[in-house]
C-alpha atoms as a PDB file:
ATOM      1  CA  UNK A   1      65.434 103.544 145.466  1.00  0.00           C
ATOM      2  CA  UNK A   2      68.599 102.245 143.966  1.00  0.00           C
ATOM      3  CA  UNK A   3      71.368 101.081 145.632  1.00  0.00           C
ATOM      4  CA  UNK A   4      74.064 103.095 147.567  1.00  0.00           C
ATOM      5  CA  UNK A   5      76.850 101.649 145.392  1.00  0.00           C
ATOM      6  CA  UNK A   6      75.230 102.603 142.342  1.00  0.00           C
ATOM      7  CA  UNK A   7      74.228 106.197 143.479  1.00  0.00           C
ATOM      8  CA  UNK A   8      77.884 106.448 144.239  1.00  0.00           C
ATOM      9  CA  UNK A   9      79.325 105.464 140.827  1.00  0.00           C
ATOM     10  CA  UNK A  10      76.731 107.384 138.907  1.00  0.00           C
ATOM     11  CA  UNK A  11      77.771 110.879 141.090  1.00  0.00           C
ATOM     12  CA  UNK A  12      81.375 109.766 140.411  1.00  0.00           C
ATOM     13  CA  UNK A  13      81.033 109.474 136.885  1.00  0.00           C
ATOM     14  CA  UNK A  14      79.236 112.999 136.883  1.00  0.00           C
ATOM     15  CA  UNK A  15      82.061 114.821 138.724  1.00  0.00           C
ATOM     16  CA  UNK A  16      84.295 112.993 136.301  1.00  0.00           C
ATOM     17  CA  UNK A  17      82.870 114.211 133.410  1.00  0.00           C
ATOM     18  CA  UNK A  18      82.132 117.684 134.642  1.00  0.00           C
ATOM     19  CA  UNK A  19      85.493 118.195 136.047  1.00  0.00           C
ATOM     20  CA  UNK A  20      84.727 119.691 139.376  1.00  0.00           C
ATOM     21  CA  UNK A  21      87.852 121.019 140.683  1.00  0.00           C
ATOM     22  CA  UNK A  22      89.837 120.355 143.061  1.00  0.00           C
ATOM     23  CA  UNK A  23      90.633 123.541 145.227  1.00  0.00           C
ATOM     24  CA  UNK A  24      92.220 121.813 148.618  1.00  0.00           C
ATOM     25  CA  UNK A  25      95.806 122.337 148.820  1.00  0.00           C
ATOM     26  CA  UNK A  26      98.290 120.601 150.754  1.00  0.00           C
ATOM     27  CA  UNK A  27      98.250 121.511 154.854  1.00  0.00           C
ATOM     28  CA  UNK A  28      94.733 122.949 154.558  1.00  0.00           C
ATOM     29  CA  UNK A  29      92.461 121.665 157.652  1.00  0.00           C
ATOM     30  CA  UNK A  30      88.901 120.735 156.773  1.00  0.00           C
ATOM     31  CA  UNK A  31      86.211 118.835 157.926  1.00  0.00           C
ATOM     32  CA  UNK A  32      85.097 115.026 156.913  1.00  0.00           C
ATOM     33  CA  UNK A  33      81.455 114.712 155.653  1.00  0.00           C
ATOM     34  CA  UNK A  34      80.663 110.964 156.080  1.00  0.00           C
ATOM     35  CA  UNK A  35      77.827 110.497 153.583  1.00  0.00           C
ATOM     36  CA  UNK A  36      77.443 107.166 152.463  1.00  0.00           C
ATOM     37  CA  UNK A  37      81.225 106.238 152.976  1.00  0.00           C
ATOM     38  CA  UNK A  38      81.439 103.119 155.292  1.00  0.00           C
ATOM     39  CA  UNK A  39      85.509 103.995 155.535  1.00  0.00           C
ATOM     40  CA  UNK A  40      84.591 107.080 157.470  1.00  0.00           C
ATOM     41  CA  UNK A  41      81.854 105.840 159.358  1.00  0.00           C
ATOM     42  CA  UNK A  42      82.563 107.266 163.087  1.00  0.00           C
ATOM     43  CA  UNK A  43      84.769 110.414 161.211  1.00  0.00           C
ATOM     44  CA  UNK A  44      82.134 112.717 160.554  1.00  0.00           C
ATOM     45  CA  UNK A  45      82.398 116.130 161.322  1.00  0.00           C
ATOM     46  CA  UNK A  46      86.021 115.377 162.331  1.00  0.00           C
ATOM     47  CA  UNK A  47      89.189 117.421 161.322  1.00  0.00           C
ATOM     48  CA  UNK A  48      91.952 116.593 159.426  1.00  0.00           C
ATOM     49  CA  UNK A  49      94.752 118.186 157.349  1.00  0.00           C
ATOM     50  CA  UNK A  50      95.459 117.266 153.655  1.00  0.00           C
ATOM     51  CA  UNK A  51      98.767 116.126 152.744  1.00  0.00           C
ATOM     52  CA  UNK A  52      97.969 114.900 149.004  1.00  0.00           C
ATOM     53  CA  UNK A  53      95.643 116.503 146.664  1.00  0.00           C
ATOM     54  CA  UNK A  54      94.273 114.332 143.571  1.00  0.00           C
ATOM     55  CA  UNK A  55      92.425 115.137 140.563  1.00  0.00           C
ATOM     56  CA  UNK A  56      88.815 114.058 142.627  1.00  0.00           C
ATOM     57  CA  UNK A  57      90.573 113.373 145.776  1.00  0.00           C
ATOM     58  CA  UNK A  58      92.819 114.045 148.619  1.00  0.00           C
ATOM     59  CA  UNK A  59      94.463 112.305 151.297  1.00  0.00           C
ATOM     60  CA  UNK A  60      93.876 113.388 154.923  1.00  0.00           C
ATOM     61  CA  UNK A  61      95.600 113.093 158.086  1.00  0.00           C
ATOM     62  CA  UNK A  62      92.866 112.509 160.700  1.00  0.00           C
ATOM     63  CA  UNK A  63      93.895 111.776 164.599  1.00  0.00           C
ATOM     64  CA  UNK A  64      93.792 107.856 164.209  1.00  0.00           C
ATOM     65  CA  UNK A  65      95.389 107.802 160.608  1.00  0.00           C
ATOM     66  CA  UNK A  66      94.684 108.890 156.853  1.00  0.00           C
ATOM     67  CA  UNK A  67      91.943 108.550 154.522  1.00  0.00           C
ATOM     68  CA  UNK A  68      91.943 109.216 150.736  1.00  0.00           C
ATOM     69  CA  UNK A  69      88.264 110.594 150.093  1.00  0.00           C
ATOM     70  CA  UNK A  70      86.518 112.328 147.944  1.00  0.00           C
ATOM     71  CA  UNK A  71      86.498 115.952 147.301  1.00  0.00           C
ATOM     72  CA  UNK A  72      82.708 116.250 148.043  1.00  0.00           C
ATOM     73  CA  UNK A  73      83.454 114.347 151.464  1.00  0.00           C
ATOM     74  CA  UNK A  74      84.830 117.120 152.714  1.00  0.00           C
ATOM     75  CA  UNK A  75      84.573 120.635 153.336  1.00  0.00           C
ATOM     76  CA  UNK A  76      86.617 123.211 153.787  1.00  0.00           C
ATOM     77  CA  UNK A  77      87.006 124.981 157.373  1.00  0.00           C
ATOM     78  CA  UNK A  78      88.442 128.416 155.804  1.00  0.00           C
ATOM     79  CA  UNK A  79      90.983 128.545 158.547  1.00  0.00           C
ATOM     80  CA  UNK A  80      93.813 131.060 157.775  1.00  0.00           C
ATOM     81  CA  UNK A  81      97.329 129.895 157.127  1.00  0.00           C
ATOM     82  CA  UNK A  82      98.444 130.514 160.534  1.00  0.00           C
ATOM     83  CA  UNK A  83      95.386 129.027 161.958  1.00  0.00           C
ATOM     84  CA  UNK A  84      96.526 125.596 159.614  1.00  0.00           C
ATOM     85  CA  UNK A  85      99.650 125.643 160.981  1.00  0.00           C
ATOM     86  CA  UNK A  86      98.799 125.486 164.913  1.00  0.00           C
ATOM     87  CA  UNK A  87      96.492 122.881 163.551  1.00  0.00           C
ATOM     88  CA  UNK A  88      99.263 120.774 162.384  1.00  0.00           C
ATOM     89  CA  UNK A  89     101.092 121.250 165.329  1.00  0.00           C
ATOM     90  CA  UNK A  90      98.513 119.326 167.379  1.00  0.00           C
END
């Protein structure tokens, strides 16, 4: 089995070149999947609320700071806009 770092460039090079996009928009609440992410270790299944959306990325607000991860480290919690904002309100 290779290793972990080189898994995770090859599956970033694929969503590179096959230009997965990036639906999240800004104040959406969603969920962190840890994977193989040692930044997040201790985050997963936690919420948090984007506040900058990349090409293959966003930046999330999470309860002890915020993380810029990748879009298939998270997913999305379908919450309705008013739902989002009494989510950003705690």
């Amino acid at each position: 089995m290779p290793p972990a770092r080189i898994v995770k460039d090859v599956v970033q090079r694929i969503m590179e070149r096959t230009k997965v996009p990036n639906t999240y928009q800004i104040g959406e609440v969603c969920q962190i999947l840890v994977k193989d992410n040692p930044e997040l270790r201790g985050k997963d299944g936690c919420w948090g609320i984007v506040n900058h959306v990349g090409e293959f990325s966003c930046t999330v607000t999470v309860w002890d700071g915020e993380y810029t991860v990748r879009i298939d480290h998270l997913k999305p919690l379908n919450y309705l806009e008013s739902e989002c904002q009494q989510m950003q309100l705690l």
